[in-house]
PDB file of N, CA and C in Angstrom:
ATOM      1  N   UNK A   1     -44.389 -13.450-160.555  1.00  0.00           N
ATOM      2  CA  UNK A   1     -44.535 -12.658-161.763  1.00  0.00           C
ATOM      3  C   UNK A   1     -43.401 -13.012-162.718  1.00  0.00           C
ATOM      4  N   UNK A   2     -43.822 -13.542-163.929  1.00  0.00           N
ATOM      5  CA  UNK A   2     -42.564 -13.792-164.914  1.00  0.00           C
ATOM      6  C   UNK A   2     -42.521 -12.420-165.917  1.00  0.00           C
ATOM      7  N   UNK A   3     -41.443 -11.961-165.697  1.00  0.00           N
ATOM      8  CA  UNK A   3     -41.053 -11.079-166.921  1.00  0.00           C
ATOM      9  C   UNK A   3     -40.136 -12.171-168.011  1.00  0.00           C
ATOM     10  N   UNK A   4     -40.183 -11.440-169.259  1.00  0.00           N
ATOM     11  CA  UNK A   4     -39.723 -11.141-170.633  1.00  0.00           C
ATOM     12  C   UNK A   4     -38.593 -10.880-170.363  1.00  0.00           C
ATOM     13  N   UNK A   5     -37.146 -11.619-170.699  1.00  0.00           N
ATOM     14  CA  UNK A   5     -36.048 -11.328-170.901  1.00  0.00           C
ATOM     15  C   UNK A   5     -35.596 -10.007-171.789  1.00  0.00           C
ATOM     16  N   UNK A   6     -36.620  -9.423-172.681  1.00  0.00           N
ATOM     17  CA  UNK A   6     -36.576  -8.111-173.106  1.00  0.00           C
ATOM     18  C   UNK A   6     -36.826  -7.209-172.181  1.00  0.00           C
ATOM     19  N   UNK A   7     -38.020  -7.710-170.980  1.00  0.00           N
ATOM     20  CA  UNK A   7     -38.240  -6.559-169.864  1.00  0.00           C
ATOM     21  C   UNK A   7     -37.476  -5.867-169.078  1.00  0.00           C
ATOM     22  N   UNK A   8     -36.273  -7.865-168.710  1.00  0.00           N
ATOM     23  CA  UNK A   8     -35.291  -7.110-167.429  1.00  0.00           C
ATOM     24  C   UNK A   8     -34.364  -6.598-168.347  1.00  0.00           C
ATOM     25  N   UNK A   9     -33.943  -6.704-169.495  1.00  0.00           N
ATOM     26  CA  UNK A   9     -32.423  -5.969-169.890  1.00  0.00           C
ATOM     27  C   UNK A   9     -33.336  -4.446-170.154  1.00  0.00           C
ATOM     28  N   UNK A  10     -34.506  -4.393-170.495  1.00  0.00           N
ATOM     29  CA  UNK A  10     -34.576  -2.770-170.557  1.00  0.00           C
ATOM     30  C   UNK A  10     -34.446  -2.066-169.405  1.00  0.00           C
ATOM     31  N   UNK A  11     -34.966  -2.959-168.082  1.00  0.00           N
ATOM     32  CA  UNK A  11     -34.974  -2.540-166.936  1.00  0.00           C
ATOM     33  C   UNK A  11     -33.512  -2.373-166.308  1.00  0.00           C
ATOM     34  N   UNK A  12     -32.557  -2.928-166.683  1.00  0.00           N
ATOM     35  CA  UNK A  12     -31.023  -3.033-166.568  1.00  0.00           C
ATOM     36  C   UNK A  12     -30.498  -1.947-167.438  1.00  0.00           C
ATOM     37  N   UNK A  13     -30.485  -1.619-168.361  1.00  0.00           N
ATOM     38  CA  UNK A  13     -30.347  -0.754-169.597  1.00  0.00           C
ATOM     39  C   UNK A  13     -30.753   0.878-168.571  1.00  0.00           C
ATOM     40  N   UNK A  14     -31.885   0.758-168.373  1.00  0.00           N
ATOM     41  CA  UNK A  14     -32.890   2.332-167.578  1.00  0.00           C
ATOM     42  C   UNK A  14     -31.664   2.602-165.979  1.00  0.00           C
ATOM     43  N   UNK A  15     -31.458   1.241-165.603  1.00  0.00           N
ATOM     44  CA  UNK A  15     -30.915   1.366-164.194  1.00  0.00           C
ATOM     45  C   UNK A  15     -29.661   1.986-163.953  1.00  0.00           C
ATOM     46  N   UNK A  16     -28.681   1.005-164.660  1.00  0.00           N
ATOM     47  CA  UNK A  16     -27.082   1.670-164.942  1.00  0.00           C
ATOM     48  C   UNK A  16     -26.825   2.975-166.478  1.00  0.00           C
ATOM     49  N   UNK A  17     -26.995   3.896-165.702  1.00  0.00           N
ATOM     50  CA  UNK A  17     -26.767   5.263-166.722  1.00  0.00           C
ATOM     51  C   UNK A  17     -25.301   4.764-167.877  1.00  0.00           C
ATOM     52  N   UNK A  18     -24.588   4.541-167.332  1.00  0.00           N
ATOM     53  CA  UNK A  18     -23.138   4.148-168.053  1.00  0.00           C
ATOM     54  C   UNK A  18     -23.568   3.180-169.589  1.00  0.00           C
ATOM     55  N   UNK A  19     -24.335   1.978-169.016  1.00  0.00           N
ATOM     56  CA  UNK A  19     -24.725   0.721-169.658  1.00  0.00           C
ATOM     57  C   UNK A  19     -25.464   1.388-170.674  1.00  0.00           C
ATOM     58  N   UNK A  20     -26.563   2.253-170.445  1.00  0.00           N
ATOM     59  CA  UNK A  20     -27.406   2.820-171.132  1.00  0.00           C
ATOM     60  C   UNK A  20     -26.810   3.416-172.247  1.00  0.00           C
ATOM     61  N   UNK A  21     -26.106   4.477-171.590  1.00  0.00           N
ATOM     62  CA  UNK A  21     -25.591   5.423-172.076  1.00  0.00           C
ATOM     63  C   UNK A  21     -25.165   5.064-173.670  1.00  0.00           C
ATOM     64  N   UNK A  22     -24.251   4.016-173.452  1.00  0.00           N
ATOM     65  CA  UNK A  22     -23.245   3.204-174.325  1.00  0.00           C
ATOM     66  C   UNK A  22     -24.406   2.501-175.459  1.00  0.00           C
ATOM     67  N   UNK A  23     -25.374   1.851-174.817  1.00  0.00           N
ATOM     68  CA  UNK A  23     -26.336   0.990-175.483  1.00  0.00           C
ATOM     69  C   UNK A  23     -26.823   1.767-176.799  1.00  0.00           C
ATOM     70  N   UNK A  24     -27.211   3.439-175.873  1.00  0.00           N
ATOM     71  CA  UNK A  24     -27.781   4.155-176.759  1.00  0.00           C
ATOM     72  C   UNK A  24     -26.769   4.737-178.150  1.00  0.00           C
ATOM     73  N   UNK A  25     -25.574   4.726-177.490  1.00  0.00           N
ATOM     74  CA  UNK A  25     -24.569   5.162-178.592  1.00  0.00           C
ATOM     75  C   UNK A  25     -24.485   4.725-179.617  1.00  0.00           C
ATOM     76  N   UNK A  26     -24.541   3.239-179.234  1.00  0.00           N
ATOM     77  CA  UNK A  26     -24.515   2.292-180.301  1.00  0.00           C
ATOM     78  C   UNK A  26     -25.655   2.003-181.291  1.00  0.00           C
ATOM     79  N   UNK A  27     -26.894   2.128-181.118  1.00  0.00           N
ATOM     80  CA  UNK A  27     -27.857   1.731-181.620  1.00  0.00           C
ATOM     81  C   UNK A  27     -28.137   3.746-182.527  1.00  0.00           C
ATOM     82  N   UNK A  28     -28.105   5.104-181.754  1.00  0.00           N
ATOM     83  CA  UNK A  28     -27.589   5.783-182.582  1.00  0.00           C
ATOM     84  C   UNK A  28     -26.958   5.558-183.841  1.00  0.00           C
ATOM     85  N   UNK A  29     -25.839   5.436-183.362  1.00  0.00           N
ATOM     86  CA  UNK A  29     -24.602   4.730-184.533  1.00  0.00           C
ATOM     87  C   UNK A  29     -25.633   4.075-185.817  1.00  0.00           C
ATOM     88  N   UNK A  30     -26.425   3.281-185.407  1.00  0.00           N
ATOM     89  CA  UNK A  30     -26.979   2.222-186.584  1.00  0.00           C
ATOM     90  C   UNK A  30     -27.601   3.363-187.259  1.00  0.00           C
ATOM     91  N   UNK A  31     -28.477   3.860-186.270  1.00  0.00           N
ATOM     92  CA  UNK A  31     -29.594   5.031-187.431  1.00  0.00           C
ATOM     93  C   UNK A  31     -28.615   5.143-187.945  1.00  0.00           C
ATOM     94  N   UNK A  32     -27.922   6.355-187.598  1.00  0.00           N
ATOM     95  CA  UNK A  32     -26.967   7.215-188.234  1.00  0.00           C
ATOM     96  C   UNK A  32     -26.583   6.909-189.438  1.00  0.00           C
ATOM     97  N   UNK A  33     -25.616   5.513-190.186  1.00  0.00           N
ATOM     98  CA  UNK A  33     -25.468   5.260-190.997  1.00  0.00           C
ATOM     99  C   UNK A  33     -26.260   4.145-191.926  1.00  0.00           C
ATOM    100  N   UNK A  34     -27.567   3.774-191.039  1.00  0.00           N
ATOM    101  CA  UNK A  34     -28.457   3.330-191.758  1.00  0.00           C
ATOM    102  C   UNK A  34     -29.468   4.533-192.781  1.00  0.00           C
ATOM    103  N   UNK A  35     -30.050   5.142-191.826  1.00  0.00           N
ATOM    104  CA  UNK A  35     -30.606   6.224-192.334  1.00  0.00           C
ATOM    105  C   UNK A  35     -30.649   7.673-192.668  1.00  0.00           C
ATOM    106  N   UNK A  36     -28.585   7.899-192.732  1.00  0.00           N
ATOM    107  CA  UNK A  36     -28.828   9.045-193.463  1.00  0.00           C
ATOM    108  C   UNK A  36     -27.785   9.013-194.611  1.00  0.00           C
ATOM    109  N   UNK A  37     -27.761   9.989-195.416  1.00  0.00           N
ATOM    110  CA  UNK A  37     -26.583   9.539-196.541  1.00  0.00           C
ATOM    111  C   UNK A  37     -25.242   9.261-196.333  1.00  0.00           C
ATOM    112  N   UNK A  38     -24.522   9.468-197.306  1.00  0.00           N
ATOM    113  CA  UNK A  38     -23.134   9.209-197.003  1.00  0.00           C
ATOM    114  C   UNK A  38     -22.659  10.549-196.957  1.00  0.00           C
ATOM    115  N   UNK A  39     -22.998  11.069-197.590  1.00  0.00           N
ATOM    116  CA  UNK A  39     -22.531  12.827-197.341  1.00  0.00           C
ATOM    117  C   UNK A  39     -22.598  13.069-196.102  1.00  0.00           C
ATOM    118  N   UNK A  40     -23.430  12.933-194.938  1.00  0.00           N
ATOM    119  CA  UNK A  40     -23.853  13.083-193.968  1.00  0.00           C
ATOM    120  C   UNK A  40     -22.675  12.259-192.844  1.00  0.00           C
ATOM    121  N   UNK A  41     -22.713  10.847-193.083  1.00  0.00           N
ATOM    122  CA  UNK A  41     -22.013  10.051-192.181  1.00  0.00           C
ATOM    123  C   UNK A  41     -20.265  10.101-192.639  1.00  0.00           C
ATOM    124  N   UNK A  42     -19.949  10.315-193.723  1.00  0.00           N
ATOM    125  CA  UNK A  42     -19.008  10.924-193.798  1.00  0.00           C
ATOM    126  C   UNK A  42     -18.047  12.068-193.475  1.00  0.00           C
ATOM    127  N   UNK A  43     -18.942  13.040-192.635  1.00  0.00           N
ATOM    128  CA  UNK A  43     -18.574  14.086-192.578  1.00  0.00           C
ATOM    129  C   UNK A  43     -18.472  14.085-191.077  1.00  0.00           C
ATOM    130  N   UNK A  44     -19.124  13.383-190.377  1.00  0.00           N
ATOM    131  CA  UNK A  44     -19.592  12.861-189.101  1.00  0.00           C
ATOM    132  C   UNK A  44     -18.222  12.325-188.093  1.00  0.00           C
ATOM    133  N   UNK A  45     -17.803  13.313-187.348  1.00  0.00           N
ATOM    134  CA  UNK A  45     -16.736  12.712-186.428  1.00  0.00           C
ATOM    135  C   UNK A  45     -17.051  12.351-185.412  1.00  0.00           C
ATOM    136  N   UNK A  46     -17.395  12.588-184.493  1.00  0.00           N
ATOM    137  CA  UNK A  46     -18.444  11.796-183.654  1.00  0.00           C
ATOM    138  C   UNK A  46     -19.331  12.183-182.969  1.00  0.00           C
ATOM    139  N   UNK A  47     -20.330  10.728-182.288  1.00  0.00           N
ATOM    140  CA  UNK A  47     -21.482  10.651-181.776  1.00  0.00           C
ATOM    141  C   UNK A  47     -21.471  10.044-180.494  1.00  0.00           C
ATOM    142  N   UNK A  48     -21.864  10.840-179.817  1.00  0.00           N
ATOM    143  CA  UNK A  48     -22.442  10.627-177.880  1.00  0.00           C
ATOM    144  C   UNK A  48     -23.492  11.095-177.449  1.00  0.00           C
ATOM    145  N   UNK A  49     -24.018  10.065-176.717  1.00  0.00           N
ATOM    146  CA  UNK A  49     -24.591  10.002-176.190  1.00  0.00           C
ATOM    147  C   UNK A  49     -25.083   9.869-174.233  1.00  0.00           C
ATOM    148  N   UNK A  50     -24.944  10.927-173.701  1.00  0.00           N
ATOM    149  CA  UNK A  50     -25.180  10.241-172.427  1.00  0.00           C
ATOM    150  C   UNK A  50     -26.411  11.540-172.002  1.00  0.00           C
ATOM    151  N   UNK A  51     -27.136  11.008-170.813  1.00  0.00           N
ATOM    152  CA  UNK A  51     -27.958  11.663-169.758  1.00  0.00           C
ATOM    153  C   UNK A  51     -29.458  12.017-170.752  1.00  0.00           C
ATOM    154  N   UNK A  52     -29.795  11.612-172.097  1.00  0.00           N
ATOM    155  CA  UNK A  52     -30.639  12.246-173.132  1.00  0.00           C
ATOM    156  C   UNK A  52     -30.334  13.469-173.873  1.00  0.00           C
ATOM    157  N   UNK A  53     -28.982  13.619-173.530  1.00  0.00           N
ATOM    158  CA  UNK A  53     -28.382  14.444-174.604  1.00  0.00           C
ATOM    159  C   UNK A  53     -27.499  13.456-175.750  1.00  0.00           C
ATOM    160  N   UNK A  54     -28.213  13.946-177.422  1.00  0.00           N
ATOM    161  CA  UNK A  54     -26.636  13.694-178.319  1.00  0.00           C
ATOM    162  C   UNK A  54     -26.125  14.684-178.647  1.00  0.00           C
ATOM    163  N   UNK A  55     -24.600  14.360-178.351  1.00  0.00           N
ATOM    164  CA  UNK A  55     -23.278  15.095-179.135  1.00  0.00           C
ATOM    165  C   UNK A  55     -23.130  14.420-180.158  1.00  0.00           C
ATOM    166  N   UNK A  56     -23.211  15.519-181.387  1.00  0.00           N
ATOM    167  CA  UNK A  56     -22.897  15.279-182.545  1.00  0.00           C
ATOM    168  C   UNK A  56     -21.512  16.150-183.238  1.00  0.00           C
ATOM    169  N   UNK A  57     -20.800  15.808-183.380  1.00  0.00           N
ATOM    170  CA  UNK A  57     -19.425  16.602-184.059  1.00  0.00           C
ATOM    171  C   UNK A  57     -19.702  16.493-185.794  1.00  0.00           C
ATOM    172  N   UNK A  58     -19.635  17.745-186.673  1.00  0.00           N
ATOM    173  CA  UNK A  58     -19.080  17.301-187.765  1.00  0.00           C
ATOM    174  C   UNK A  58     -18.125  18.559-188.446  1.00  0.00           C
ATOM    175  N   UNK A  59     -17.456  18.132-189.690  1.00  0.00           N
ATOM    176  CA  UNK A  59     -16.260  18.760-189.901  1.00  0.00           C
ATOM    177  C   UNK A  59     -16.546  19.683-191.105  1.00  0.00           C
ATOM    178  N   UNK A  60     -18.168  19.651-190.772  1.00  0.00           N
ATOM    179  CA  UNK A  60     -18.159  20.847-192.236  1.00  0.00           C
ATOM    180  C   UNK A  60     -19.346  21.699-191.763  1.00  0.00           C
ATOM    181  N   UNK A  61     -18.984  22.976-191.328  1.00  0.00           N
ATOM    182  CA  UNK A  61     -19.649  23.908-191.066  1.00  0.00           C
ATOM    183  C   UNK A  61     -21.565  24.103-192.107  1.00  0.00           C
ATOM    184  N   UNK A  62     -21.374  24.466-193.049  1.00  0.00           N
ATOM    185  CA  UNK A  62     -22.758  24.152-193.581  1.00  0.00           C
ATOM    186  C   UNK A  62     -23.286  22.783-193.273  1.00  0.00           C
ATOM    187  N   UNK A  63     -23.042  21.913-192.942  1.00  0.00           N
ATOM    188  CA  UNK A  63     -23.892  20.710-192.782  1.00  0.00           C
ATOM    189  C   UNK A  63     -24.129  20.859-191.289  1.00  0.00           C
ATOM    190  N   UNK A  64     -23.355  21.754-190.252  1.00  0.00           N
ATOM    191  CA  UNK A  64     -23.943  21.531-188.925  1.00  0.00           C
ATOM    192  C   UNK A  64     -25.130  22.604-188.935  1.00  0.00           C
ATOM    193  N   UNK A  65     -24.914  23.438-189.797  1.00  0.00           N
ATOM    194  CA  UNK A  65     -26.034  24.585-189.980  1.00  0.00           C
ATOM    195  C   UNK A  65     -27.814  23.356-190.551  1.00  0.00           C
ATOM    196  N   UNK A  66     -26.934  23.020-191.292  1.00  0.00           N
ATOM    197  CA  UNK A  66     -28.421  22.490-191.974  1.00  0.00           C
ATOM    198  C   UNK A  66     -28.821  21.460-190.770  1.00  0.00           C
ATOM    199  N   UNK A  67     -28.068  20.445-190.374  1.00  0.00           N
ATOM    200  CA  UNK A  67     -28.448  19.714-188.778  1.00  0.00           C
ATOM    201  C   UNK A  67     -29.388  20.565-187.732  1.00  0.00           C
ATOM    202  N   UNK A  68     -28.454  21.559-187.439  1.00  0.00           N
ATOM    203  CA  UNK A  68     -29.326  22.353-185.976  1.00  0.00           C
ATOM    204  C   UNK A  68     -30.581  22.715-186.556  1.00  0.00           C
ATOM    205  N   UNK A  69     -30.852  23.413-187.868  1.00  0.00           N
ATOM    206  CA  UNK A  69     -31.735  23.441-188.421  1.00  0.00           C
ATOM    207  C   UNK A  69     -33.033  22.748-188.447  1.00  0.00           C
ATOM    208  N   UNK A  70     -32.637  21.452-188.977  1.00  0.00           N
ATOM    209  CA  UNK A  70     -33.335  20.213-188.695  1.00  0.00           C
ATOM    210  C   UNK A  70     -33.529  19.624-187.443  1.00  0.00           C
ATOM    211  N   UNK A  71     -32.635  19.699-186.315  1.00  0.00           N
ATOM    212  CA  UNK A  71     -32.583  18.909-185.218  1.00  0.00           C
ATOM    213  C   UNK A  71     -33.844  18.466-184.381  1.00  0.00           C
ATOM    214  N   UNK A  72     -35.088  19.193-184.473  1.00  0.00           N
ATOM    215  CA  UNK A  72     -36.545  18.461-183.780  1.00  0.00           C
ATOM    216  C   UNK A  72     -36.703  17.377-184.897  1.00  0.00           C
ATOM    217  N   UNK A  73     -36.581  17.275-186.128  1.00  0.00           N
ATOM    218  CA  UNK A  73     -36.753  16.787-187.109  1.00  0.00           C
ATOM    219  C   UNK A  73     -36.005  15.227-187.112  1.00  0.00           C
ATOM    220  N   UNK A  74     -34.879  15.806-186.829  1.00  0.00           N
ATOM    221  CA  UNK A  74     -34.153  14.462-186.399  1.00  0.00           C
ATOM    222  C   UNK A  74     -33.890  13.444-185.520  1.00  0.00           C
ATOM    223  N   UNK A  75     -34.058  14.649-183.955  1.00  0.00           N
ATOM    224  CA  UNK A  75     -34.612  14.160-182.780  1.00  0.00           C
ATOM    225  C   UNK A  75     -35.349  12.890-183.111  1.00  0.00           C
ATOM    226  N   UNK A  76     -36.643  13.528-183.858  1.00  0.00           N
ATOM    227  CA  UNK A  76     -37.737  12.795-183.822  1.00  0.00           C
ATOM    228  C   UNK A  76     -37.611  11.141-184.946  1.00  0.00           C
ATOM    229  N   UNK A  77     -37.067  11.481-185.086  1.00  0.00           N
ATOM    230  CA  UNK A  77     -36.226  10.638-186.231  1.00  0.00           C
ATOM    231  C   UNK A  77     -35.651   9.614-185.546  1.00  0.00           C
ATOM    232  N   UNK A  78     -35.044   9.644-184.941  1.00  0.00           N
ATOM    233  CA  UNK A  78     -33.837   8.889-183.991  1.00  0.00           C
ATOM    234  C   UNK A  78     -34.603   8.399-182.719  1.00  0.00           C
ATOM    235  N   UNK A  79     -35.779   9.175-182.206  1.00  0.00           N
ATOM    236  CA  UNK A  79     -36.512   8.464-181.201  1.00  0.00           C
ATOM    237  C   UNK A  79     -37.700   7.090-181.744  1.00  0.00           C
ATOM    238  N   UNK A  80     -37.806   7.415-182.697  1.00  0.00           N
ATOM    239  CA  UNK A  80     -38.872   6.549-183.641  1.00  0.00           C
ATOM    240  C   UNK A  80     -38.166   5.444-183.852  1.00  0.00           C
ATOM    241  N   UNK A  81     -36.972   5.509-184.091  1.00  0.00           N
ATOM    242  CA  UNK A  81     -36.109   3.961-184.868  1.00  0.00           C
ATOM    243  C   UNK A  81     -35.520   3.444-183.466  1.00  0.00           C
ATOM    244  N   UNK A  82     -35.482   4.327-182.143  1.00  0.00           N
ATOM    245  CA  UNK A  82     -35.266   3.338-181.006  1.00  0.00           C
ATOM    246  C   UNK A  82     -36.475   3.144-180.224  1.00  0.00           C
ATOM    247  N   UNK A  83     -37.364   3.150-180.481  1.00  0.00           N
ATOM    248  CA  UNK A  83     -38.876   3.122-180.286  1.00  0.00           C
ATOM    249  C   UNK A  83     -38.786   3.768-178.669  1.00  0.00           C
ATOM    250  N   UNK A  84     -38.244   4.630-178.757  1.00  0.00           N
ATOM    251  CA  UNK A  84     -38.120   5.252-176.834  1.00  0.00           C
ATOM    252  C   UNK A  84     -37.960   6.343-177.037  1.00  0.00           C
ATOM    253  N   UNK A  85     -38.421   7.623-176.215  1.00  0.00           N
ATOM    254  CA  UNK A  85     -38.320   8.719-176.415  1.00  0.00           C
ATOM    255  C   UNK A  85     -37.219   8.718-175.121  1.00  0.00           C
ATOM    256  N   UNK A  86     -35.853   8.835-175.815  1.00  0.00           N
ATOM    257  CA  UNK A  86     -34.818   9.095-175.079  1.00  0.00           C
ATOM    258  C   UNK A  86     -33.661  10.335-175.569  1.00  0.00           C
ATOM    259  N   UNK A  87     -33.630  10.155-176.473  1.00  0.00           N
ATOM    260  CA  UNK A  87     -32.790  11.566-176.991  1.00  0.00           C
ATOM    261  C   UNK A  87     -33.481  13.386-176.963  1.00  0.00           C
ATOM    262  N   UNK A  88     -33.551  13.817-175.710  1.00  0.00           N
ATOM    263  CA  UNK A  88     -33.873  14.949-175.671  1.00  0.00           C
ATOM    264  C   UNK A  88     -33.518  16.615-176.364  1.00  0.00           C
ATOM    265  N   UNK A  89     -32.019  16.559-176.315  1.00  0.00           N
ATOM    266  CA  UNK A  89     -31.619  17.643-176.665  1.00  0.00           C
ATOM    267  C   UNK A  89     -30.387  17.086-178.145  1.00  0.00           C
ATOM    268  N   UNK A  90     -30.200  17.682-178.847  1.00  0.00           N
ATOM    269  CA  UNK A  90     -29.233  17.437-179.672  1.00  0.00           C
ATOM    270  C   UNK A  90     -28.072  18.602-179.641  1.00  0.00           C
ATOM    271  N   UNK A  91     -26.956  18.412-179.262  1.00  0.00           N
ATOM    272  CA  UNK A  91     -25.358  19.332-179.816  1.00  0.00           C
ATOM    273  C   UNK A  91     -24.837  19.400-180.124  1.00  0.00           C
ATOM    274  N   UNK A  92     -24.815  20.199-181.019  1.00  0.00           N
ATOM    275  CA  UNK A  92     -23.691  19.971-182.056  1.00  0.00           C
ATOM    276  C   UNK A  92     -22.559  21.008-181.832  1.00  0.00           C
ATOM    277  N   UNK A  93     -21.469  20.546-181.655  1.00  0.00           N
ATOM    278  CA  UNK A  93     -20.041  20.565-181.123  1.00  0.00           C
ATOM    279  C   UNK A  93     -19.161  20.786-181.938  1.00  0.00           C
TER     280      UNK A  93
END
């Protein structure tokens, strides 16, 4: 059986939680300041990711209001641009 060098690193990626974990942080990261403003990523201290939870930190109280608010919204947002339904819960911290 030949797999797709895209197959085994997803399959490597799914296996080691750590690897993942990190993978996902990073590619987060891209949405994040690809697709939301600067008001937003500016304000933004940080982002983690592990187990299908993101931690999200930010430093201005009304914008975490308007986030949690939004958060299925964004969820869904953030699972679409990593084409995987991996981000389950969102916290904001």
């Amino acid at each position: 059986m030949d797999l797709h060098i895209r197959d085994v690193l997803k399959n490597y990626i799914k296996k080691d939680r750590k690897i993942g974990d990190n993978y996902y942080t990073q590619k987060i990261k891209t949405f994040w300041h690809a697709e939301l403003s600067d008001s937003i990523t500016s304000r933004t201290t940080e982002l983690r990711f592990i187990k299908g939870k993101l931690y999200i930190k930010v430093n201005s109280a009304p914008l975490r209001h308007e986030l949690f608010i939004g958060r299925k919204h964004l969820m869904d947002r953030i699972n679409v641009f990593l084409n995987e339904d991996v981000v389950h819960v969102i916290d904001f911290g």
